[in-house]
N, C-alpha and C. Protein backbone atom coordinates (compact mmCIF):
# COMPACT_ATOMS: atom_id res chain seq x y z
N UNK A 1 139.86 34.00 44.05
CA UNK A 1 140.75 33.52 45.08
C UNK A 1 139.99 33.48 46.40
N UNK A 2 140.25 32.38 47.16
CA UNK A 2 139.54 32.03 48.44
C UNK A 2 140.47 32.42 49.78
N UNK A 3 139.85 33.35 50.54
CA UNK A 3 140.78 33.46 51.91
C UNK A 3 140.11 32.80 53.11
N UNK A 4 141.25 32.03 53.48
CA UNK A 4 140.08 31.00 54.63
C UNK A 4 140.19 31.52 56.32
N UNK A 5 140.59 32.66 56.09
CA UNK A 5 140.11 32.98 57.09
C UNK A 5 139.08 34.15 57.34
N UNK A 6 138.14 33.69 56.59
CA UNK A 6 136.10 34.34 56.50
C UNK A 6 135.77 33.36 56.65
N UNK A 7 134.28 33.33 57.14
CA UNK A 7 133.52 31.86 57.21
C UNK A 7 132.55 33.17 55.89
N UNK A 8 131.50 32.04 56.18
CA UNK A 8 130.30 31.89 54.62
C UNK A 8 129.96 33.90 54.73
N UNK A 9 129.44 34.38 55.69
CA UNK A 9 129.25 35.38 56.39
C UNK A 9 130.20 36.98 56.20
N UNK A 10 131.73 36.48 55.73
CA UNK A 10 132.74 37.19 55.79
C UNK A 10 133.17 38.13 57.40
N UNK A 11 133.11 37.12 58.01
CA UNK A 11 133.89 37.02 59.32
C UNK A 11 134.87 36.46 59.78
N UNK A 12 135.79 37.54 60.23
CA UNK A 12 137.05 36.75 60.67
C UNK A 12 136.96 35.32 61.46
N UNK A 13 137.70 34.18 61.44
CA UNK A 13 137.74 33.20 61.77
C UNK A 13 139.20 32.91 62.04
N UNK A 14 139.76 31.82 62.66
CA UNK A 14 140.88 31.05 63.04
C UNK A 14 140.20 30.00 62.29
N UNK A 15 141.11 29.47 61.04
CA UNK A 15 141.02 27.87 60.43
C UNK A 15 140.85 26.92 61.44
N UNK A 16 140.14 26.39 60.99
CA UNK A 16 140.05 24.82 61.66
C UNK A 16 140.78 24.00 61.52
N UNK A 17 142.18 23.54 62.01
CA UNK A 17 142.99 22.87 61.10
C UNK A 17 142.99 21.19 62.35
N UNK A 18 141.81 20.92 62.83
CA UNK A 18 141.92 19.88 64.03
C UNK A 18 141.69 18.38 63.40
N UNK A 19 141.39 18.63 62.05
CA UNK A 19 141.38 17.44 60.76
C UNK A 19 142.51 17.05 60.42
N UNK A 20 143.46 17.98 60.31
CA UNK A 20 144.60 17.63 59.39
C UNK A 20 145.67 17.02 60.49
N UNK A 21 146.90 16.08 59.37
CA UNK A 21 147.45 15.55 60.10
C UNK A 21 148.75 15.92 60.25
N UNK A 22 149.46 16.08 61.31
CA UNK A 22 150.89 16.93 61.91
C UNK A 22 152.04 15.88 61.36
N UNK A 23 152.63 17.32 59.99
CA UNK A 23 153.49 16.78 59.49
C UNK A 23 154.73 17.75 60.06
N UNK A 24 156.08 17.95 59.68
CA UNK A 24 157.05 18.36 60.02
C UNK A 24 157.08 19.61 59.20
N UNK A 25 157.03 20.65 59.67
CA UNK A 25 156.36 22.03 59.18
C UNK A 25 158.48 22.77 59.07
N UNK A 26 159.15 23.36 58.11
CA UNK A 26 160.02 24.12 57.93
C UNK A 26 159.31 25.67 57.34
N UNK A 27 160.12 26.97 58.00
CA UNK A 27 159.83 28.15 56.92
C UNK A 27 160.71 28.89 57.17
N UNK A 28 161.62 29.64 55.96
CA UNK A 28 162.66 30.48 56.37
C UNK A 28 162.24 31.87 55.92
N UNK A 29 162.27 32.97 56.30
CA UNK A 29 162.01 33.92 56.35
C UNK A 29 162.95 35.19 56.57
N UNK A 30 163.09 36.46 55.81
CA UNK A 30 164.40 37.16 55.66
C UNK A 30 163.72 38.82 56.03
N UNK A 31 164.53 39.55 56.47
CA UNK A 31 164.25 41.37 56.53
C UNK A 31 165.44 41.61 56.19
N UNK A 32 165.32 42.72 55.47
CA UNK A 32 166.83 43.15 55.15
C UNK A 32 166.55 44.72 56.14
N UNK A 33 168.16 45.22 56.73
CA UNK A 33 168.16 45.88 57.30
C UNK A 33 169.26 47.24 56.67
N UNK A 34 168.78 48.20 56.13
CA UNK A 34 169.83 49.19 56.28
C UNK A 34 169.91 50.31 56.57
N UNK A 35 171.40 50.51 56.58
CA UNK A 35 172.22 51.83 57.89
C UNK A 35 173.57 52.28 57.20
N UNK A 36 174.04 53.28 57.03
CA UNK A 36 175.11 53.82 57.25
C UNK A 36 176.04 52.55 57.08
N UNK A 37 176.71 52.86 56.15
CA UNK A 37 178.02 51.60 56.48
C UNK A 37 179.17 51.87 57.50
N UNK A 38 178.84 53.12 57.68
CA UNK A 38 180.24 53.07 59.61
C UNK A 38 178.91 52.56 60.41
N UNK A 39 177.87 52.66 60.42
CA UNK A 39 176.95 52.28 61.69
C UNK A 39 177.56 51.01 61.28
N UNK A 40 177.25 50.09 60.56
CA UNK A 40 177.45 48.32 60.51
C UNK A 40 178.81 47.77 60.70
N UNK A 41 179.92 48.92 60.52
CA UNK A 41 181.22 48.78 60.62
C UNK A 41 181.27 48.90 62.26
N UNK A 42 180.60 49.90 62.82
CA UNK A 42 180.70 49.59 64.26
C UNK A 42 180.49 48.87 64.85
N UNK A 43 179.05 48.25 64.18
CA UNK A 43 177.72 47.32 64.68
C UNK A 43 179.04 45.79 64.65
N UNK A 44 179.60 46.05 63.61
CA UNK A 44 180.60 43.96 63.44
C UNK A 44 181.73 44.87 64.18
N UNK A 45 181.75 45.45 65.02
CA UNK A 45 183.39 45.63 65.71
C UNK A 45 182.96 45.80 67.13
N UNK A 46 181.91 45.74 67.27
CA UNK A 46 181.56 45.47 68.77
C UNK A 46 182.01 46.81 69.59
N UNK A 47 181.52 47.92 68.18
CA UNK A 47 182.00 49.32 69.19
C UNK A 47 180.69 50.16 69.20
N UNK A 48 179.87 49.33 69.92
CA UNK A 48 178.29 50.16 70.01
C UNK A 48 177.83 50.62 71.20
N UNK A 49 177.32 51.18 71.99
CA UNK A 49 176.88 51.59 73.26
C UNK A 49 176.45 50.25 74.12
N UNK A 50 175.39 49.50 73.26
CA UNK A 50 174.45 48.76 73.54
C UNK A 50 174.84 47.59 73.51
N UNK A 51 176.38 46.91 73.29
CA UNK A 51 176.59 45.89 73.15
C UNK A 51 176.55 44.81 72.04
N UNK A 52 176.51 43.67 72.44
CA UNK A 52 176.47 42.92 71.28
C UNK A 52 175.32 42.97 70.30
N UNK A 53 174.70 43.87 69.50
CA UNK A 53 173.13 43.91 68.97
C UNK A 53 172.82 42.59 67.94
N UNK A 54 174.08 42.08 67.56
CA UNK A 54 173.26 40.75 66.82
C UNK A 54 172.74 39.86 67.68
N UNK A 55 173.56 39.33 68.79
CA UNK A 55 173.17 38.42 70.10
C UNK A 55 171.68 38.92 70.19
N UNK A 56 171.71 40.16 70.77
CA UNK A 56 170.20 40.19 71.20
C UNK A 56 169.13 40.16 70.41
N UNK A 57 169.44 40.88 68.81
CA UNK A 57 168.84 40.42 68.19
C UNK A 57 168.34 39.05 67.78
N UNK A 58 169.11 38.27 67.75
CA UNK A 58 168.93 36.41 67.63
C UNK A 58 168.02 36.52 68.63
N UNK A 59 168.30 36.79 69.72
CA UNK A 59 167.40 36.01 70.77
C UNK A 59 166.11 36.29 70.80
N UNK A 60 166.32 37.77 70.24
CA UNK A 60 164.56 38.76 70.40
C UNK A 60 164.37 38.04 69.02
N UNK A 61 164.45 37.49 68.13
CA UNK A 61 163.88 36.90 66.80
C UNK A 61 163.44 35.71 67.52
N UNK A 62 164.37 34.58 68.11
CA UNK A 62 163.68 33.06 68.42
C UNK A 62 162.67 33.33 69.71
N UNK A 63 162.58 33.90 70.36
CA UNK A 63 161.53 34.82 71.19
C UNK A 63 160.22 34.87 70.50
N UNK A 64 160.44 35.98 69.58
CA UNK A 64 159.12 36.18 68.88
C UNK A 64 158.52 35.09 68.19
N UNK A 65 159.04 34.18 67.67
CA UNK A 65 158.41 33.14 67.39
C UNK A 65 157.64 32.62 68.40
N UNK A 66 157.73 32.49 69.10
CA UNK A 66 157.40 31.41 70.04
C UNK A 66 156.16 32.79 70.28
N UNK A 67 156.33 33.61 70.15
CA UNK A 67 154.87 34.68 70.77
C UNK A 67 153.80 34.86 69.58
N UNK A 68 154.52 34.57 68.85
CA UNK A 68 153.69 35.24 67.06
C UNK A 68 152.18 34.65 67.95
N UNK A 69 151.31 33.68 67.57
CA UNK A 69 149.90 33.94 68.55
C UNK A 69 149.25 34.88 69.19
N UNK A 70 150.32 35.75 70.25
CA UNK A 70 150.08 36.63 70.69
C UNK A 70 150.07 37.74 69.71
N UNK A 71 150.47 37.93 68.58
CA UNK A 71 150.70 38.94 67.85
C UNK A 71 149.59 39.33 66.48
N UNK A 72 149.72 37.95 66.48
CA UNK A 72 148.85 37.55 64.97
C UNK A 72 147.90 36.67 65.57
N UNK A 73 146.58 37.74 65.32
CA UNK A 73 145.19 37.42 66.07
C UNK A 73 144.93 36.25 65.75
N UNK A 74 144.54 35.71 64.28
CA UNK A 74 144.06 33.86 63.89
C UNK A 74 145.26 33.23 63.63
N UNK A 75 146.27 33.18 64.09
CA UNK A 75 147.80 32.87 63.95
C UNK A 75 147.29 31.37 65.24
N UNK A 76 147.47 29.78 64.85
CA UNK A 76 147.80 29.40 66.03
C UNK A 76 148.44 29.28 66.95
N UNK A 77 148.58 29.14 67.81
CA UNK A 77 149.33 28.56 68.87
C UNK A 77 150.28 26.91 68.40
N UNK A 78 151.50 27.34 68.11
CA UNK A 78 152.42 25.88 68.05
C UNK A 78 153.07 25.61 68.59
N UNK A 79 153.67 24.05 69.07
CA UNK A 79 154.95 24.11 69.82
C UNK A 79 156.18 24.33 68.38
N UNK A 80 156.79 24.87 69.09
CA UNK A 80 158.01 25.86 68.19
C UNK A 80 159.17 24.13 68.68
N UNK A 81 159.90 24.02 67.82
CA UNK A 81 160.76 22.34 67.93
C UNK A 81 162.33 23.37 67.63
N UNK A 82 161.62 24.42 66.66
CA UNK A 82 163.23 24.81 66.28
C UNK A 82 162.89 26.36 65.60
N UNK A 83 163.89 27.18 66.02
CA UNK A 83 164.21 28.52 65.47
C UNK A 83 165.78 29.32 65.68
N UNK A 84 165.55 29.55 64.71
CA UNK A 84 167.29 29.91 64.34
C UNK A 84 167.39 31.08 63.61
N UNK A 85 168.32 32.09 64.09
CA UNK A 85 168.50 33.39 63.30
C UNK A 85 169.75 33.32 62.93
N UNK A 86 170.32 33.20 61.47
CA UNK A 86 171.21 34.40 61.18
C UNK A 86 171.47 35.43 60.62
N UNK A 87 172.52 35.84 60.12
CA UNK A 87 172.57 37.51 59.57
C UNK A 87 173.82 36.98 58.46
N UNK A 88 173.60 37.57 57.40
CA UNK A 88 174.10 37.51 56.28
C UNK A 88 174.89 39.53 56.17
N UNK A 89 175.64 40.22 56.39
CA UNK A 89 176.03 41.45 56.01
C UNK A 89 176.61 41.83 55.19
N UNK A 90 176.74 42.98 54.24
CA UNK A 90 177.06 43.69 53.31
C UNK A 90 177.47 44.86 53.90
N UNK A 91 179.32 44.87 54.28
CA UNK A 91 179.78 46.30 54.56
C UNK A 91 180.03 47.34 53.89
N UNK A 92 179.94 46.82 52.62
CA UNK A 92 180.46 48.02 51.36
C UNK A 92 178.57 48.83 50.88
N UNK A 93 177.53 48.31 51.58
CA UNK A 93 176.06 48.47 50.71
C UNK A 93 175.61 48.99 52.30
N UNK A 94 176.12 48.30 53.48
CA UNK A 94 175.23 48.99 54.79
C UNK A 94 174.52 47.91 55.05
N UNK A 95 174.37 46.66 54.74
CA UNK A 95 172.67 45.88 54.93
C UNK A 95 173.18 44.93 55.68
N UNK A 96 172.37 44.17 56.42
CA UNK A 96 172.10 43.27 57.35
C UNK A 96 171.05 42.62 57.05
N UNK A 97 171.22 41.14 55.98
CA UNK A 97 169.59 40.59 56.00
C UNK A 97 170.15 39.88 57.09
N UNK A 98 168.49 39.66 57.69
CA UNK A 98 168.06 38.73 59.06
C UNK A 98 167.56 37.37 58.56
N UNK A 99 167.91 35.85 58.66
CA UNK A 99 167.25 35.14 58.11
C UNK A 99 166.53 34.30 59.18
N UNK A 100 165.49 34.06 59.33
CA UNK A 100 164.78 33.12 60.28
C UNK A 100 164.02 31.97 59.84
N UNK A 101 164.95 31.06 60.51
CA UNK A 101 164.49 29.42 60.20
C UNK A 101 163.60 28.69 61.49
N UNK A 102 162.18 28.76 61.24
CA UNK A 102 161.32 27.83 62.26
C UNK A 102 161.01 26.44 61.76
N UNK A 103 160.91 25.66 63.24
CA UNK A 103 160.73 24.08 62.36
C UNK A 103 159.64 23.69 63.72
N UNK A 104 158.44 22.77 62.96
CA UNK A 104 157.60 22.09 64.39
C UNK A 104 157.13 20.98 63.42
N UNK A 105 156.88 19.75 64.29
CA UNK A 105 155.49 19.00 63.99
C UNK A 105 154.37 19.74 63.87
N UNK A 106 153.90 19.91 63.44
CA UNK A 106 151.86 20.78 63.23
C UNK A 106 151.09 20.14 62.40
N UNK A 107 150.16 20.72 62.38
CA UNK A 107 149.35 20.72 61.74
C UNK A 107 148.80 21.59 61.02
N UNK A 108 150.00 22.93 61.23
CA UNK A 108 149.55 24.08 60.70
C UNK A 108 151.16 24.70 60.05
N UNK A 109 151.49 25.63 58.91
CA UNK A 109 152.60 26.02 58.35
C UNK A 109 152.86 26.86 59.92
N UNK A 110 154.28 27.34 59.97
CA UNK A 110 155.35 27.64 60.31
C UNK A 110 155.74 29.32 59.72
N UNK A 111 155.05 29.29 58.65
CA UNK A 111 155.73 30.99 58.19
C UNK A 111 155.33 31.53 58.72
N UNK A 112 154.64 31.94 59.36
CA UNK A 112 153.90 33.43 60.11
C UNK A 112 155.49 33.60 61.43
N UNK A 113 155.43 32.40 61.82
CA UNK A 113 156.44 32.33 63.09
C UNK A 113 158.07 32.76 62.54
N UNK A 114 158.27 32.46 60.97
CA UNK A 114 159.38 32.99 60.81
C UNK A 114 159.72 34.25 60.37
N UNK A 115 158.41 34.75 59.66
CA UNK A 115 158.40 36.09 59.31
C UNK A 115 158.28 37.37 60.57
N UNK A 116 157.67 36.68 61.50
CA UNK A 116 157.63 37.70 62.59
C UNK A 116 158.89 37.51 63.84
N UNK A 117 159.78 36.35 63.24
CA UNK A 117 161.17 36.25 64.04
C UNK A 117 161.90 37.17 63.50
N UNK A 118 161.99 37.06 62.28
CA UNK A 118 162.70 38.37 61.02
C UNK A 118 162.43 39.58 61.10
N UNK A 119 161.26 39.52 60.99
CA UNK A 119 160.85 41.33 61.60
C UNK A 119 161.07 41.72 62.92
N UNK A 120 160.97 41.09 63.83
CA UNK A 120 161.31 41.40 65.33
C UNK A 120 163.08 41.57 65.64
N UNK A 121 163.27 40.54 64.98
CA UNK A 121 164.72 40.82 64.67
C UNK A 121 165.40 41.66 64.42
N UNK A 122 165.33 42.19 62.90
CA UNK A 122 165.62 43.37 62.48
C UNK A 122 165.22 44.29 63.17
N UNK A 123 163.70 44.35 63.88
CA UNK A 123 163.67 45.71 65.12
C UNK A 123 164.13 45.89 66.24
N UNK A 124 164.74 44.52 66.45
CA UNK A 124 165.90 44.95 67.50
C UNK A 124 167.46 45.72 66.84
N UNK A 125 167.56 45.31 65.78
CA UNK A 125 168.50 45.91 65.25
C UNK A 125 168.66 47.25 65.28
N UNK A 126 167.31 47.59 64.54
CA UNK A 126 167.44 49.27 64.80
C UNK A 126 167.15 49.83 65.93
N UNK A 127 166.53 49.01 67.25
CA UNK A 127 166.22 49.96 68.44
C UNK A 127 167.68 50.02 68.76
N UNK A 128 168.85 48.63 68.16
CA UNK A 128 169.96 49.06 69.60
C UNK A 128 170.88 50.34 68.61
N UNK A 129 170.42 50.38 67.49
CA UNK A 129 171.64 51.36 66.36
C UNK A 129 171.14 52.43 66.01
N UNK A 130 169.77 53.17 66.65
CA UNK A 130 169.01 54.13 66.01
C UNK A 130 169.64 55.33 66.80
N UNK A 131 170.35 55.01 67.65
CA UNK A 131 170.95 56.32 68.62
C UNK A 131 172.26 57.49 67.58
N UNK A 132 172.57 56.26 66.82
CA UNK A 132 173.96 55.97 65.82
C UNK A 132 173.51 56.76 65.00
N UNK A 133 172.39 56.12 63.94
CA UNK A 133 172.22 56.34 62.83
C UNK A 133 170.23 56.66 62.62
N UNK A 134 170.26 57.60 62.28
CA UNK A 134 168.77 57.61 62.60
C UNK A 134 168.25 57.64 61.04
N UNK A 135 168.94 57.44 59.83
CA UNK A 135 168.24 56.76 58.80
C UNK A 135 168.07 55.11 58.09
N UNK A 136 168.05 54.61 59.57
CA UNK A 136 168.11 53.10 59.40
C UNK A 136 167.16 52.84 58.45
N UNK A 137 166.87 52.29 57.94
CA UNK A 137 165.42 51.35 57.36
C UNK A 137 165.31 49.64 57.49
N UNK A 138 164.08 49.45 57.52
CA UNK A 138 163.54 47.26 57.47
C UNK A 138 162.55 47.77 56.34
N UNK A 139 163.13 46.71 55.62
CA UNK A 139 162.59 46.47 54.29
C UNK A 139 162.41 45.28 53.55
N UNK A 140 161.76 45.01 52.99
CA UNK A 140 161.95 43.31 52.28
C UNK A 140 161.83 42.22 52.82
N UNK A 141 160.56 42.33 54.02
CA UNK A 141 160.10 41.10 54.77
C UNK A 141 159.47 39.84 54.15
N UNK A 142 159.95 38.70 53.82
CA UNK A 142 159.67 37.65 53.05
C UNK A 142 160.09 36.49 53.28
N UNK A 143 159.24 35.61 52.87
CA UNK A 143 159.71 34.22 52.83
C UNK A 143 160.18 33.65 52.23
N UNK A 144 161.34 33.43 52.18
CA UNK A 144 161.77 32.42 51.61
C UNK A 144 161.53 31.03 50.85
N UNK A 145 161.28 30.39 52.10
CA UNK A 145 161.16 29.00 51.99
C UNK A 145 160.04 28.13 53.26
N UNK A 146 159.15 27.34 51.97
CA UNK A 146 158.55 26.95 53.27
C UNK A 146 158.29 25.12 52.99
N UNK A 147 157.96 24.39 53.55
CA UNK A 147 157.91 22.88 53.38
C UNK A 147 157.44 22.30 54.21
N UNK A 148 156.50 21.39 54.15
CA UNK A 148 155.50 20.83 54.85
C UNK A 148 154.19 20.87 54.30
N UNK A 149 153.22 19.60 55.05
CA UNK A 149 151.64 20.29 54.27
C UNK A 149 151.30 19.61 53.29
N UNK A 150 150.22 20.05 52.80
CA UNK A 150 149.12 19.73 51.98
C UNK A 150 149.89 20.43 50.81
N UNK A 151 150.69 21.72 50.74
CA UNK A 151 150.93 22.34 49.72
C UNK A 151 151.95 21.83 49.03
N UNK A 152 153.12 21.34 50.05
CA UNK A 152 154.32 20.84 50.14
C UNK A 152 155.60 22.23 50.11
N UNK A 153 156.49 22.01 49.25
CA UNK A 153 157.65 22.41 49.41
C UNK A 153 157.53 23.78 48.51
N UNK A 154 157.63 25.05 48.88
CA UNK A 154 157.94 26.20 47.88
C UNK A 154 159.24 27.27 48.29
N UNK A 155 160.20 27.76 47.19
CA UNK A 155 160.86 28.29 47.53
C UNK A 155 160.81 29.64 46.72
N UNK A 156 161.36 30.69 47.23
CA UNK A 156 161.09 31.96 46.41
C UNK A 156 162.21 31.90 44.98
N UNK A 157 161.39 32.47 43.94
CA UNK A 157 162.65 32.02 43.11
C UNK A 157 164.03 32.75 43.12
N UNK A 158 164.09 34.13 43.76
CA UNK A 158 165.46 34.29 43.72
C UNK A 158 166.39 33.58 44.70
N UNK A 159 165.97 32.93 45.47
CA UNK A 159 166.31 31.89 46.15
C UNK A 159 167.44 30.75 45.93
N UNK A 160 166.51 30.50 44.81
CA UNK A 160 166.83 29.17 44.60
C UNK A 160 168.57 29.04 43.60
């Protein structure tokens, strides 16, 4: 198996991707979050210290996209066209998956930007509920779905 980001040398590199041509890049990306099912019962009744924590969470997820570069050293720099969080919950299990949908023209995939909207996400979750419940856990950071590219279209199979 080939990782392209070594050159001949086995040195980190940023791909060269200034060849290829900018197609319409989708990737959805999920964290599942769990807590206490009175923490999430509080968390959907809007009886938390901290306020609305999904709001801010959304926002700190489509945020991080747009920073992933800054985060993820050979990660490029893209214009971000579209990012979208929602939350799927389970009150009877405690969980909160986070799902994050990025979309751009590129020339480069899109998942890095949705997986680190999902994870940022979910860590807003637990910074605003950890006062609550201090055996939160983020677990199960993954992609979903991604489309665009040279590779084209893949979806995870429990997905589908």
């Amino acid at each position: 198996m080939s990782f392209n980001h070594f050159d001949d040398q086995g040195r980190a590199i940023m791909v060269d991707v200034s060849g290829k041509q900018p197609t319409l890049r989708t990737a959805t990306a999920a964290a599942t979050v769990s807590m206490q099912p009175d923490t999430l019962a509080d968390l959907l009744a809007g009886r938390t210290t901290k306020g609305d924590v999904l709001g801010v969470a959304r926002i700190a997820g489509i945020a991080a996209a747009k920073k992933t570069p800054e985060l993820i050293p050979l990660s490029h720099p893209l214009a971000i066209h579209h990012a979208a969080i929602d939350f799927d919950t389970d009150q009877a299990c405690g969980t909160v998956t986070v799902r994050a949908t990025v979309r751009a023209f590129e020339r480069t995939g899109v998942e890095m930007e949705a997986m680190t909207s999902a994870a940022v996400a979910a860590l807003t979750i637990y910074d605003m509920c950890k006062g609550a419940d201090k055996g939160i856990t983020i677990g199960q950071i993954r992609l979903l779905f991604k489309e665009g590219g040279k590779s084209g279209t893949w979806q995870r199979e429990e997905e589908r």
